[in-house]
PDB file of N, CA and C in Angstrom:
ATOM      1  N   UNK A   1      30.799  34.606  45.915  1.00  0.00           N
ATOM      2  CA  UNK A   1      30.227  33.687  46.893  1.00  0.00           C
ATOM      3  C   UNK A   1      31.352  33.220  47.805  1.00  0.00           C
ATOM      4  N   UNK A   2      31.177  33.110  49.108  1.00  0.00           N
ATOM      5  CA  UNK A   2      32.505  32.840  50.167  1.00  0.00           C
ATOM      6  C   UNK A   2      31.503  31.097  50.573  1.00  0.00           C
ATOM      7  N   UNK A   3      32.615  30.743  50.682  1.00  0.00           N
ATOM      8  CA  UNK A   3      32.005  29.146  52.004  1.00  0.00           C
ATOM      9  C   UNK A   3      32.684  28.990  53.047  1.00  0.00           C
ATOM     10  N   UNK A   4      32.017  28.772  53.710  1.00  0.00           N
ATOM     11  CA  UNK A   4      32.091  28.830  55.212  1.00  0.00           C
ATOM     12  C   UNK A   4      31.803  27.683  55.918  1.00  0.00           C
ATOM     13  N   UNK A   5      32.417  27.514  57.181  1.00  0.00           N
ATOM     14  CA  UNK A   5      31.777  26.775  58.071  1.00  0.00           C
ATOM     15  C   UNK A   5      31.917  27.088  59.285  1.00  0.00           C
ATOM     16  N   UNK A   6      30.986  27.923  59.885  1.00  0.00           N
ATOM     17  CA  UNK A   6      30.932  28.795  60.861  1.00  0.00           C
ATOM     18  C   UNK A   6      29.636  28.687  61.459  1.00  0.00           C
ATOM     19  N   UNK A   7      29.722  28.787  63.297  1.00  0.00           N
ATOM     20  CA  UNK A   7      28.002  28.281  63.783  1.00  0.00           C
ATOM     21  C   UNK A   7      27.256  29.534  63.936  1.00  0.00           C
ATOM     22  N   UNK A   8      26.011  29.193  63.810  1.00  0.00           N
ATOM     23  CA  UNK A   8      25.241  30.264  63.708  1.00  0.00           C
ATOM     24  C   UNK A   8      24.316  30.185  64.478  1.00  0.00           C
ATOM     25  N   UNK A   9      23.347  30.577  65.307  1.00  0.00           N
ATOM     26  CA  UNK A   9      22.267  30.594  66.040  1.00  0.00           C
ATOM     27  C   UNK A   9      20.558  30.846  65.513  1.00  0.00           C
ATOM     28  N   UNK A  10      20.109  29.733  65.025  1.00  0.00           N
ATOM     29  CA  UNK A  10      19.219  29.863  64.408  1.00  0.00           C
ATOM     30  C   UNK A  10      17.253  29.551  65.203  1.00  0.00           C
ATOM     31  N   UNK A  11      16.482  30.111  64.877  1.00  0.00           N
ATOM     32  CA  UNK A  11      15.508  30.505  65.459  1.00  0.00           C
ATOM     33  C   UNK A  11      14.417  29.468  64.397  1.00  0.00           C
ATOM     34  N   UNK A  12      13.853  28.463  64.641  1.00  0.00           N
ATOM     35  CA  UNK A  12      12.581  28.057  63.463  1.00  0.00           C
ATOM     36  C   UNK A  12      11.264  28.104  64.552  1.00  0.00           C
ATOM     37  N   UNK A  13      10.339  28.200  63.148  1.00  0.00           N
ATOM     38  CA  UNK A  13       9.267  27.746  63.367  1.00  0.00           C
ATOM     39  C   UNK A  13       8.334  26.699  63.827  1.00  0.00           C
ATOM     40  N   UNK A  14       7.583  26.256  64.208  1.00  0.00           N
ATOM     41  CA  UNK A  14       6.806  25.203  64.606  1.00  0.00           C
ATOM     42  C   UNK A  14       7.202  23.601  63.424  1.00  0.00           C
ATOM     43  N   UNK A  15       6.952  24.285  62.200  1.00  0.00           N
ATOM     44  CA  UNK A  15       7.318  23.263  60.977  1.00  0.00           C
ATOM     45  C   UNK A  15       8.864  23.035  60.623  1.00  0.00           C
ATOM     46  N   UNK A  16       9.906  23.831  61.353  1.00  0.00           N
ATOM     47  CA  UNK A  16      11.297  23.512  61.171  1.00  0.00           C
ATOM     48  C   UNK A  16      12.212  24.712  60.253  1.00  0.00           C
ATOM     49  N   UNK A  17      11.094  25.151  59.932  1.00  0.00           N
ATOM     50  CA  UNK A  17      12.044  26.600  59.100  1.00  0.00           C
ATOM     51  C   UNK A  17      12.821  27.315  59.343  1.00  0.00           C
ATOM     52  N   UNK A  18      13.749  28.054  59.279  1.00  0.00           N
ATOM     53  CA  UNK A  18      14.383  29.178  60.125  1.00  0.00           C
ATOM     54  C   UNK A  18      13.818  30.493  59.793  1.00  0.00           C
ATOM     55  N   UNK A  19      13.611  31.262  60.650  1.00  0.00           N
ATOM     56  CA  UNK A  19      12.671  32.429  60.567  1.00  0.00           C
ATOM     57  C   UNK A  19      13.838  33.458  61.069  1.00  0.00           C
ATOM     58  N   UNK A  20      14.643  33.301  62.068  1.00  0.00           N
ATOM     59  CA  UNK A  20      15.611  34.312  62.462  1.00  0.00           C
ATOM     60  C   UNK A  20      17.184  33.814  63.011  1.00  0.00           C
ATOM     61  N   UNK A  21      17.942  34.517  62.690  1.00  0.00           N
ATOM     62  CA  UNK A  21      19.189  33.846  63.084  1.00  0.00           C
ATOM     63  C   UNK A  21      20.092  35.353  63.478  1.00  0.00           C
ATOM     64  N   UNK A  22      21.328  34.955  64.516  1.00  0.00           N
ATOM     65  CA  UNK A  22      22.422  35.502  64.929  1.00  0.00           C
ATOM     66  C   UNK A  22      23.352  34.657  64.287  1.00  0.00           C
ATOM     67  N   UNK A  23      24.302  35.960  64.022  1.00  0.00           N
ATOM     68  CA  UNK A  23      25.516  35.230  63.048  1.00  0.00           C
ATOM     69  C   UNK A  23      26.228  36.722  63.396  1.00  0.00           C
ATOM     70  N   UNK A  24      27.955  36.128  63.953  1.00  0.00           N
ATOM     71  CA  UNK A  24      29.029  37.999  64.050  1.00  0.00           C
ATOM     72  C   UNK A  24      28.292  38.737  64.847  1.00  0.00           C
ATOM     73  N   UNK A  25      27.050  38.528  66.045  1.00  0.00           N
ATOM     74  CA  UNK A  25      27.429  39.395  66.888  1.00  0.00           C
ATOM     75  C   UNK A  25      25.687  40.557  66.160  1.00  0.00           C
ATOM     76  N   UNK A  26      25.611  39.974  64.765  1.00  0.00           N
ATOM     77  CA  UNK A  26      24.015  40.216  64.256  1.00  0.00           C
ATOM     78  C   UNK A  26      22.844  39.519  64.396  1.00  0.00           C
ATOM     79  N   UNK A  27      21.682  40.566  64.770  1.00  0.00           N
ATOM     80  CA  UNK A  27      20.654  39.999  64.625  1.00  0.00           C
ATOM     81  C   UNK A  27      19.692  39.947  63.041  1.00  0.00           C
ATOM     82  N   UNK A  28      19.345  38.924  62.951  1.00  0.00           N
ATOM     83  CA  UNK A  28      18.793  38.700  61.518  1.00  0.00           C
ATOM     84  C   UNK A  28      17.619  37.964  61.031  1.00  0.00           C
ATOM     85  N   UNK A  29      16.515  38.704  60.210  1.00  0.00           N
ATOM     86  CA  UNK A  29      15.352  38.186  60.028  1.00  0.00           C
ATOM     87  C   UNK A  29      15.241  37.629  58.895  1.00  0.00           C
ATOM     88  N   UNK A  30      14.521  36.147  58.612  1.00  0.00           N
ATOM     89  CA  UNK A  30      14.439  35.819  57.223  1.00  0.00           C
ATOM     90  C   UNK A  30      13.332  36.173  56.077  1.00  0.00           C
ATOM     91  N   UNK A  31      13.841  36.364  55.275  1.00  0.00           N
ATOM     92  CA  UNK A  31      12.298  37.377  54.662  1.00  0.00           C
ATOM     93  C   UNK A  31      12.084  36.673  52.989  1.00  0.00           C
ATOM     94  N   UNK A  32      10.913  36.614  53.268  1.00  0.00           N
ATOM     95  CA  UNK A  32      10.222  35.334  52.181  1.00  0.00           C
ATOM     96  C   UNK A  32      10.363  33.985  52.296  1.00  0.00           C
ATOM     97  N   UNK A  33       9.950  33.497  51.658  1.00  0.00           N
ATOM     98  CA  UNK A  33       9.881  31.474  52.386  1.00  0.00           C
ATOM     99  C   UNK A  33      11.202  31.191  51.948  1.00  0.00           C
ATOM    100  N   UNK A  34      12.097  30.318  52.872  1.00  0.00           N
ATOM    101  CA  UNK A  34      12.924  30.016  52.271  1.00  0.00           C
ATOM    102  C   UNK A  34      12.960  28.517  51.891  1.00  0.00           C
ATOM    103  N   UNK A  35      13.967  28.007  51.376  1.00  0.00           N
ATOM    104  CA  UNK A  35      14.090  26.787  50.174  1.00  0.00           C
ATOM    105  C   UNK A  35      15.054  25.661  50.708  1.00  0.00           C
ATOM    106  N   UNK A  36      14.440  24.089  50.575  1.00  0.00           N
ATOM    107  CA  UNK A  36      15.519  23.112  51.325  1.00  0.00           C
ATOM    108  C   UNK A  36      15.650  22.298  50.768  1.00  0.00           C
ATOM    109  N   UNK A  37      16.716  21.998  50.634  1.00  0.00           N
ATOM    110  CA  UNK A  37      17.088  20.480  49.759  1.00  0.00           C
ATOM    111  C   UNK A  37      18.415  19.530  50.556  1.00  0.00           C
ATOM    112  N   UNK A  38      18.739  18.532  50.341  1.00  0.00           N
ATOM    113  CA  UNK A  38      19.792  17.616  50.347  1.00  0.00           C
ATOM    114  C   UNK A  38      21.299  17.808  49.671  1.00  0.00           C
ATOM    115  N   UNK A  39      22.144  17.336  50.277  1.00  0.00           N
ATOM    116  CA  UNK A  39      22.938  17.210  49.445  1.00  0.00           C
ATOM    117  C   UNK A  39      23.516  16.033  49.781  1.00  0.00           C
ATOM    118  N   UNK A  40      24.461  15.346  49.274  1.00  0.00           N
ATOM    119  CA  UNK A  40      25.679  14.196  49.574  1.00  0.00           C
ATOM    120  C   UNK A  40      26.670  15.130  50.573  1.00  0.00           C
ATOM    121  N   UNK A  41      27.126  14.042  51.727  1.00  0.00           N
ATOM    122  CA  UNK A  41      28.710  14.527  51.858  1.00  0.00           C
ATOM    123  C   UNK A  41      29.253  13.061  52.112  1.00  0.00           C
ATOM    124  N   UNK A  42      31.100  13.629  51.495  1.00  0.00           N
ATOM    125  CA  UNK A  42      31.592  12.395  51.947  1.00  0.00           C
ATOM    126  C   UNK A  42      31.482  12.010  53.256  1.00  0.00           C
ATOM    127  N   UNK A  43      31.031  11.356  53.987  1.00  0.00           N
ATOM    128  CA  UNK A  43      30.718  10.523  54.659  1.00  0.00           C
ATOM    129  C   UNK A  43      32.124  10.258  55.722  1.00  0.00           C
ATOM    130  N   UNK A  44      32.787   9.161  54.385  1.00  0.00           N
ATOM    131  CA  UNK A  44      33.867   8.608  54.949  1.00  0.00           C
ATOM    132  C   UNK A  44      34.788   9.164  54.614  1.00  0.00           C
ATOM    133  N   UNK A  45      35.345  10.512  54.830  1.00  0.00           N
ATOM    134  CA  UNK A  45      36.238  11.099  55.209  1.00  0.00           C
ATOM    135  C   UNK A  45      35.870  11.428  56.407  1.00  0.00           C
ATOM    136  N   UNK A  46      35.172  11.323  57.243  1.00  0.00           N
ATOM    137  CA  UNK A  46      34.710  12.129  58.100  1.00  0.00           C
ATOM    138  C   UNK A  46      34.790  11.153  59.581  1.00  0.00           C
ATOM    139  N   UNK A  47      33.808  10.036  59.026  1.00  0.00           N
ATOM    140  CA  UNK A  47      33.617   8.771  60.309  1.00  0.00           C
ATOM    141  C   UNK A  47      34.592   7.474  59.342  1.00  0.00           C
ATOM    142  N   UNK A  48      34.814   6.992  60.434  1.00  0.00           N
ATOM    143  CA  UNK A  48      35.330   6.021  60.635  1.00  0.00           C
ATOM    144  C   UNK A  48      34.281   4.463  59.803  1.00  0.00           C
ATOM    145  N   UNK A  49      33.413   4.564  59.944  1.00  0.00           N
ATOM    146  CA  UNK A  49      32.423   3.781  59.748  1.00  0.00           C
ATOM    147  C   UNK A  49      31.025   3.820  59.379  1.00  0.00           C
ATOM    148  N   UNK A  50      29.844   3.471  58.952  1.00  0.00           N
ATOM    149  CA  UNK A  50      28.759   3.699  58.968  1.00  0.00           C
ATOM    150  C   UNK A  50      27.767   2.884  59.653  1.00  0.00           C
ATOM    151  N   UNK A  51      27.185   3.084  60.614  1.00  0.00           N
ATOM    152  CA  UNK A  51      26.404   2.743  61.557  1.00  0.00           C
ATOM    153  C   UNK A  51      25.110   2.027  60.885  1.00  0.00           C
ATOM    154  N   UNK A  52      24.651   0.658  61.176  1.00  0.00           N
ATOM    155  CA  UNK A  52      23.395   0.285  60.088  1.00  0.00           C
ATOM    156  C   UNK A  52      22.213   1.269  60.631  1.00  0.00           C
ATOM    157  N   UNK A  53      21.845   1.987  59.249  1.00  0.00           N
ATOM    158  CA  UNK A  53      20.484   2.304  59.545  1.00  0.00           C
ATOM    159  C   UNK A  53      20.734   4.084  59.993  1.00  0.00           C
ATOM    160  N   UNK A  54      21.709   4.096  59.549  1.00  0.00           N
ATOM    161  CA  UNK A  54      22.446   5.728  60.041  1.00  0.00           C
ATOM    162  C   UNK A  54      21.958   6.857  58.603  1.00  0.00           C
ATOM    163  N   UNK A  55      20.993   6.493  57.923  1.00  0.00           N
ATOM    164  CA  UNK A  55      21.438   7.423  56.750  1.00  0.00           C
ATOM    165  C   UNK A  55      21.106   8.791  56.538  1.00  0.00           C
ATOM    166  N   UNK A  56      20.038   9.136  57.213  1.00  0.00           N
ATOM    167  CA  UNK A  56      19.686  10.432  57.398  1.00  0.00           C
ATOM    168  C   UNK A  56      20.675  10.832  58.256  1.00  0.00           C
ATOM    169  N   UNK A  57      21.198  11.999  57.790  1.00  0.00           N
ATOM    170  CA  UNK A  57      22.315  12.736  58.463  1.00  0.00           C
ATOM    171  C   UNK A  57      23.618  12.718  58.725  1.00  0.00           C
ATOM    172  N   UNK A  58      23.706  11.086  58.261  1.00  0.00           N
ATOM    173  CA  UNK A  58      25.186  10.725  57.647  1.00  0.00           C
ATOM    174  C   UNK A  58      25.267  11.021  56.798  1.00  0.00           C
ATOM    175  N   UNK A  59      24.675  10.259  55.390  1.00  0.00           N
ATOM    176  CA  UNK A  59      24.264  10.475  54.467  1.00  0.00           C
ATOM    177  C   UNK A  59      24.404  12.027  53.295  1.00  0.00           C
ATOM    178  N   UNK A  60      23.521  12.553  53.746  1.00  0.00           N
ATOM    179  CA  UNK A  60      22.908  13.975  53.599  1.00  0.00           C
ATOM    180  C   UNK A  60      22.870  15.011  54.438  1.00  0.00           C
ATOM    181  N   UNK A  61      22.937  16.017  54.170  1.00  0.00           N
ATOM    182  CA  UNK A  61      23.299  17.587  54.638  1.00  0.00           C
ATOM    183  C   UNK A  61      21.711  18.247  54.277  1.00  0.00           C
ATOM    184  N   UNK A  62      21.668  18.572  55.814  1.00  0.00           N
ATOM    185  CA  UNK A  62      20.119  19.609  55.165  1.00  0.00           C
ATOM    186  C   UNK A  62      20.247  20.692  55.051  1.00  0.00           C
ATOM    187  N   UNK A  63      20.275  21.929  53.342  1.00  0.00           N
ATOM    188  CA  UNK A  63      20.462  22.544  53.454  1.00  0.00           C
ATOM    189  C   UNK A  63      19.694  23.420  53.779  1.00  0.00           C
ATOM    190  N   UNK A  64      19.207  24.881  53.865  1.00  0.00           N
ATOM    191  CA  UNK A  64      18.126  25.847  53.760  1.00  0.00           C
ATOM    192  C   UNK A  64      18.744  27.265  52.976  1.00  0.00           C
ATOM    193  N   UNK A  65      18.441  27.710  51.899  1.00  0.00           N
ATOM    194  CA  UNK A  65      19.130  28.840  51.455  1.00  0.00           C
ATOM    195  C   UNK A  65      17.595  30.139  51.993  1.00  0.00           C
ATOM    196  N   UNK A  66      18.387  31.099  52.520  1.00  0.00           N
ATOM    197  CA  UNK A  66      17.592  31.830  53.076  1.00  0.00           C
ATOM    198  C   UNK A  66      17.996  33.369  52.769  1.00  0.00           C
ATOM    199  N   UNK A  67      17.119  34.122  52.611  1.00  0.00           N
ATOM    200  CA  UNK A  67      17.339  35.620  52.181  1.00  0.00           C
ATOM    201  C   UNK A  67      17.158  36.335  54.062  1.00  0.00           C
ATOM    202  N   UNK A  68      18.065  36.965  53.833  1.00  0.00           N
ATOM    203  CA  UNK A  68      18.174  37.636  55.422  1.00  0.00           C
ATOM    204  C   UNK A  68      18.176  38.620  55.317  1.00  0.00           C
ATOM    205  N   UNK A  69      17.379  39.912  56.118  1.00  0.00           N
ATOM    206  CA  UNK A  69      18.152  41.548  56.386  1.00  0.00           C
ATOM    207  C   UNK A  69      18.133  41.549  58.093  1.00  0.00           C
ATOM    208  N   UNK A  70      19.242  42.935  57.797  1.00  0.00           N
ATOM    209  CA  UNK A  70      19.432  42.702  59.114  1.00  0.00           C
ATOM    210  C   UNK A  70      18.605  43.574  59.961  1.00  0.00           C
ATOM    211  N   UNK A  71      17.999  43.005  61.114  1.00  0.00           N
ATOM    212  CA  UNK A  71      16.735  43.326  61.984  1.00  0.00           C
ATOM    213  C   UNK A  71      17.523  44.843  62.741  1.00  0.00           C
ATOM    214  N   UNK A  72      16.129  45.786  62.599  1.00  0.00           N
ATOM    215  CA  UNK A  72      16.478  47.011  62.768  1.00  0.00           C
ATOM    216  C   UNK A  72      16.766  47.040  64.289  1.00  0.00           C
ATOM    217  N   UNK A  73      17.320  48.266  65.334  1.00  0.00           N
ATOM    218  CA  UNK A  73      17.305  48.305  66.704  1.00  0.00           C
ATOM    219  C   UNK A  73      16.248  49.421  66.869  1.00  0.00           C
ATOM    220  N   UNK A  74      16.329  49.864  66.127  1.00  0.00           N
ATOM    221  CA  UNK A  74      15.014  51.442  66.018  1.00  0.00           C
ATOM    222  C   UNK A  74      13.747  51.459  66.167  1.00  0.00           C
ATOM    223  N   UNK A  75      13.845  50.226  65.878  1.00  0.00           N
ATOM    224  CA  UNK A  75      12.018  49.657  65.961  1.00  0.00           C
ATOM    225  C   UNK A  75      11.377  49.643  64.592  1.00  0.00           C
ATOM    226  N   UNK A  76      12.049  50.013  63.311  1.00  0.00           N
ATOM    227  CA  UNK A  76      11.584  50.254  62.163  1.00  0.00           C
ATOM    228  C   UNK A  76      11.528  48.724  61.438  1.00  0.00           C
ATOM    229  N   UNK A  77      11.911  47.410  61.834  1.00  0.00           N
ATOM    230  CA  UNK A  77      11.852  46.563  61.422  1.00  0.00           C
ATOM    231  C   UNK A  77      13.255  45.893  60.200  1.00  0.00           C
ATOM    232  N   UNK A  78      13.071  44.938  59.970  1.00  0.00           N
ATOM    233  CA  UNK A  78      14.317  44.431  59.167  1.00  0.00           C
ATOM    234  C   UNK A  78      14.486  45.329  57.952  1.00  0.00           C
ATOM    235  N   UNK A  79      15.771  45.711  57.994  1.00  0.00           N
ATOM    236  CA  UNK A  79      16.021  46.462  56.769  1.00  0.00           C
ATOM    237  C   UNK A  79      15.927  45.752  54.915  1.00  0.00           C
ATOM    238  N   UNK A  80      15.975  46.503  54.318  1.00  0.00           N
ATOM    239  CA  UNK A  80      15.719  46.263  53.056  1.00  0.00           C
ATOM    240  C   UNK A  80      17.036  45.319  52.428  1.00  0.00           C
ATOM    241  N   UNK A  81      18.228  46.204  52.444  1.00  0.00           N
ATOM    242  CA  UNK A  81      19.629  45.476  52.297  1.00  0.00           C
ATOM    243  C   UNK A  81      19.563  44.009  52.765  1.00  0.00           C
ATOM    244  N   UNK A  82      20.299  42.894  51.913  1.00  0.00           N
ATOM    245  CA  UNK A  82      20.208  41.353  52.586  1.00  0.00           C
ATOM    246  C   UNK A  82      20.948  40.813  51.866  1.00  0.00           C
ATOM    247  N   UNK A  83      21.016  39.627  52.521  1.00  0.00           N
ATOM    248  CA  UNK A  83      22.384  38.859  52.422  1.00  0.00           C
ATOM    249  C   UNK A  83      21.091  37.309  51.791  1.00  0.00           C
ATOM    250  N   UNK A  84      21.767  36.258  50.505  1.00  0.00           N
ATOM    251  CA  UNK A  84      21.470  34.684  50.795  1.00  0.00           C
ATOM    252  C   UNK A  84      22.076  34.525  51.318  1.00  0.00           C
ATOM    253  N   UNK A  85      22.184  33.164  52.102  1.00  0.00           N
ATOM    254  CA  UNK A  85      22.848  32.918  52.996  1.00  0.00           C
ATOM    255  C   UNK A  85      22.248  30.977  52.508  1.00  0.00           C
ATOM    256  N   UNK A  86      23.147  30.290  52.526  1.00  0.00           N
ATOM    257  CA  UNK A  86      22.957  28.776  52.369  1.00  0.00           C
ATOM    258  C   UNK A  86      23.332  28.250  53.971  1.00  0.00           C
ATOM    259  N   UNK A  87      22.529  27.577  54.496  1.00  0.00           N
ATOM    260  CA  UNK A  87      22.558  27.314  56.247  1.00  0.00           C
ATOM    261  C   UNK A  87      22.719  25.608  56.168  1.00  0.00           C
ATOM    262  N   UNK A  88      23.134  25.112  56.961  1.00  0.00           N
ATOM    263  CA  UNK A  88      23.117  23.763  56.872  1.00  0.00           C
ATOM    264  C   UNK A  88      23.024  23.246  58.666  1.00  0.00           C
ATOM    265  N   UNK A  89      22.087  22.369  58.814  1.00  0.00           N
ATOM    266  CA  UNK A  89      21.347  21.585  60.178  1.00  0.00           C
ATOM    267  C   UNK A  89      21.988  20.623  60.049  1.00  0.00           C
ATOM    268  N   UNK A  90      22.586  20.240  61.155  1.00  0.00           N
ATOM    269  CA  UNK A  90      23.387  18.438  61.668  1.00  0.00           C
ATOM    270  C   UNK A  90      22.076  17.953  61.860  1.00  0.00           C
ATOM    271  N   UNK A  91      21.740  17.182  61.263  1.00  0.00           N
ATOM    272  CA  UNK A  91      20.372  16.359  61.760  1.00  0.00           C
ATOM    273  C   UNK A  91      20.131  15.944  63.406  1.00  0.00           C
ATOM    274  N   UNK A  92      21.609  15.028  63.509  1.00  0.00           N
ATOM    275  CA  UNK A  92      21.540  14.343  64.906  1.00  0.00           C
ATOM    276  C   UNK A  92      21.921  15.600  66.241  1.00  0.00           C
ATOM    277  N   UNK A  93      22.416  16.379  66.143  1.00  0.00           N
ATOM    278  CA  UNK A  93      22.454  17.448  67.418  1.00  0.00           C
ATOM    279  C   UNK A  93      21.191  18.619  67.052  1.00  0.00           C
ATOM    280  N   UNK A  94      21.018  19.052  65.748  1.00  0.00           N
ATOM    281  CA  UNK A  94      20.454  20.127  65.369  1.00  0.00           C
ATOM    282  C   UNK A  94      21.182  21.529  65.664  1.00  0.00           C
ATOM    283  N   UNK A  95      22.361  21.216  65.944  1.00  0.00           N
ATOM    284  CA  UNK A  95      23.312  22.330  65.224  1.00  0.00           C
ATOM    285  C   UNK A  95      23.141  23.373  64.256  1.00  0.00           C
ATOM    286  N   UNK A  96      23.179  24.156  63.891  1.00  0.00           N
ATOM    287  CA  UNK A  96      23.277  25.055  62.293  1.00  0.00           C
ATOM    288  C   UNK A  96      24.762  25.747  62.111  1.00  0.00           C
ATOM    289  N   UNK A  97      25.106  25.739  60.693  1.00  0.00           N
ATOM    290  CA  UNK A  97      26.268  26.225  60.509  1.00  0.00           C
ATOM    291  C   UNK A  97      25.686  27.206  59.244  1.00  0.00           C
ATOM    292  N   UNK A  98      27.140  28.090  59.021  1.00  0.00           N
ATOM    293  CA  UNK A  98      26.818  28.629  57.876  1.00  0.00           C
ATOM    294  C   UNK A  98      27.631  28.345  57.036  1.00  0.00           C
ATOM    295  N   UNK A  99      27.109  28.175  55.815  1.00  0.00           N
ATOM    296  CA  UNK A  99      27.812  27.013  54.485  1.00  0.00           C
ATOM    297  C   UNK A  99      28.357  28.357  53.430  1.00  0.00           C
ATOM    298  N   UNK A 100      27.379  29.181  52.719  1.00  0.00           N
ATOM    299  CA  UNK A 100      27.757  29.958  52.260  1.00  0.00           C
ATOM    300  C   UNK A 100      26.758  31.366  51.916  1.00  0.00           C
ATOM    301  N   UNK A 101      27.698  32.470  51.321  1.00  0.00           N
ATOM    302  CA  UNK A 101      27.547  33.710  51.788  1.00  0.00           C
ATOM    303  C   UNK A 101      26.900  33.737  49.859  1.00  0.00           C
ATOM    304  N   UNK A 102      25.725  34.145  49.503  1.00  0.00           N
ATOM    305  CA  UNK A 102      25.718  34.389  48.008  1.00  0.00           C
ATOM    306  C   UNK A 102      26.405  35.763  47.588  1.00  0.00           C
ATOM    307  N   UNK A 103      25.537  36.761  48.770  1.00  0.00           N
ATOM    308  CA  UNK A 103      25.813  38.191  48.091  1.00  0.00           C
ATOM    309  C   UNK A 103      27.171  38.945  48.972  1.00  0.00           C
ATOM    310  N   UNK A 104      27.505  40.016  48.163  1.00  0.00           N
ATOM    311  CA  UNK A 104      29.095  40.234  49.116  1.00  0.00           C
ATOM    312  C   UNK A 104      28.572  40.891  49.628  1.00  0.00           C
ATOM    313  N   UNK A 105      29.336  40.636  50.820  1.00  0.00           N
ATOM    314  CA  UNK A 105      28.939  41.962  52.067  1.00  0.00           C
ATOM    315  C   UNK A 105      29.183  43.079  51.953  1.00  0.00           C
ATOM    316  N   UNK A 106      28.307  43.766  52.710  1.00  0.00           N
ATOM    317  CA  UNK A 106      28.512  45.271  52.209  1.00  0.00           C
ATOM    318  C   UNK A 106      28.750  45.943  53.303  1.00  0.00           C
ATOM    319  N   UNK A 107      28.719  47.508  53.436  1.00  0.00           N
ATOM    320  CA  UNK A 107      28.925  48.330  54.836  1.00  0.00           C
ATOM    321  C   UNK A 107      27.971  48.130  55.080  1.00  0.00           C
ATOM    322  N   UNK A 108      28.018  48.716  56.172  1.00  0.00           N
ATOM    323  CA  UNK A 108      26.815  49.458  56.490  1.00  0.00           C
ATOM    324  C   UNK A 108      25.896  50.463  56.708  1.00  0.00           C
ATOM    325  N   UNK A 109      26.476  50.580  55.916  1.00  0.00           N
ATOM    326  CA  UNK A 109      25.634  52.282  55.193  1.00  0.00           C
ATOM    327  C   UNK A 109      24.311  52.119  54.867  1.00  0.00           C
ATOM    328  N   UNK A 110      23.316  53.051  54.487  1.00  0.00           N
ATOM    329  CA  UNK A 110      22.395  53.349  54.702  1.00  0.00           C
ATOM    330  C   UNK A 110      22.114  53.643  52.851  1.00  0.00           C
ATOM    331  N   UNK A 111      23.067  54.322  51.923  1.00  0.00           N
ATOM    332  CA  UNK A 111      22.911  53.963  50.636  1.00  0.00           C
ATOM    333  C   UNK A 111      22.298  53.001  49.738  1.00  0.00           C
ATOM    334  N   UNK A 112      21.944  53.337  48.804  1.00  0.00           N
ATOM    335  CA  UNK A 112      21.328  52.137  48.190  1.00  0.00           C
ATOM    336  C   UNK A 112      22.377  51.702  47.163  1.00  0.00           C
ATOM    337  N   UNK A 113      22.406  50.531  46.624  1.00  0.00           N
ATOM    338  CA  UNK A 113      23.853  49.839  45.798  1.00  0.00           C
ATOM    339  C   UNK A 113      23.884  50.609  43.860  1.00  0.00           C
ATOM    340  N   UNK A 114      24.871  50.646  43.672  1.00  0.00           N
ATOM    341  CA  UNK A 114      24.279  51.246  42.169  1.00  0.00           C
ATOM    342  C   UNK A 114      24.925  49.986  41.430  1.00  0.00           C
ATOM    343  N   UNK A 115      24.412  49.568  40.360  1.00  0.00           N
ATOM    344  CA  UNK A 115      25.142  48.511  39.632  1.00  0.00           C
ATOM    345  C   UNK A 115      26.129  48.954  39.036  1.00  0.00           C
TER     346      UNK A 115
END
């Protein structure tokens, strides 16, 4: 697993999901529902202060862990090969970054992986 904090260009849905993202120059589709939760961050390493009434997004980190392949150019649709990918939204700009990488990257070859 790598962590990162790197921006990413992310695409949601009507309800806030991310459905597609660019990340390196790739295009990338998310495939199956993906999953969101909270986390803590220190805070105050970060700001100076806490603003009354600031807590969403000071507070907490929204994450989304999302299964990605990468969207075909051929017209054949998102490939099978995929990456998790843990994404994280600044609440107050709506930014996205990428937090971390689950599966290692691979070529890009056309092979299938052998264990």
């Amino acid at each position: 697993m790598g962590v990162f904090s790197e921006s990413v260009e992310v695409v949601c849905n009507q309800a806030g999901q991310p459905m597609r993202l660019r990340w390196n120059g790739q295009d990338y589709e998310v495939q199956g529902e993906p999953l969101r939760w909270y986390e803590r961050r220190q805070w105050w390493a970060e700001e100076r202060r806490a603003p009354l009434g600031s807590g969403a997004g000071l507070v907490d980190h929204e994450i989304w862990r999302v299964q990605v392949g990468l969207q075909g150019n051929d017209g054949r649709g998102v490939s099978r090969s995929g990456l998790t990918l843990d994404l994280v939204r600044h609440v107050g700009s709506g930014r996205w970054r990428l937090l971390r990488i689950h599966d290692a990257l691979r070529s890009n070859s056309s092979e299938p992986r052998t264990a």
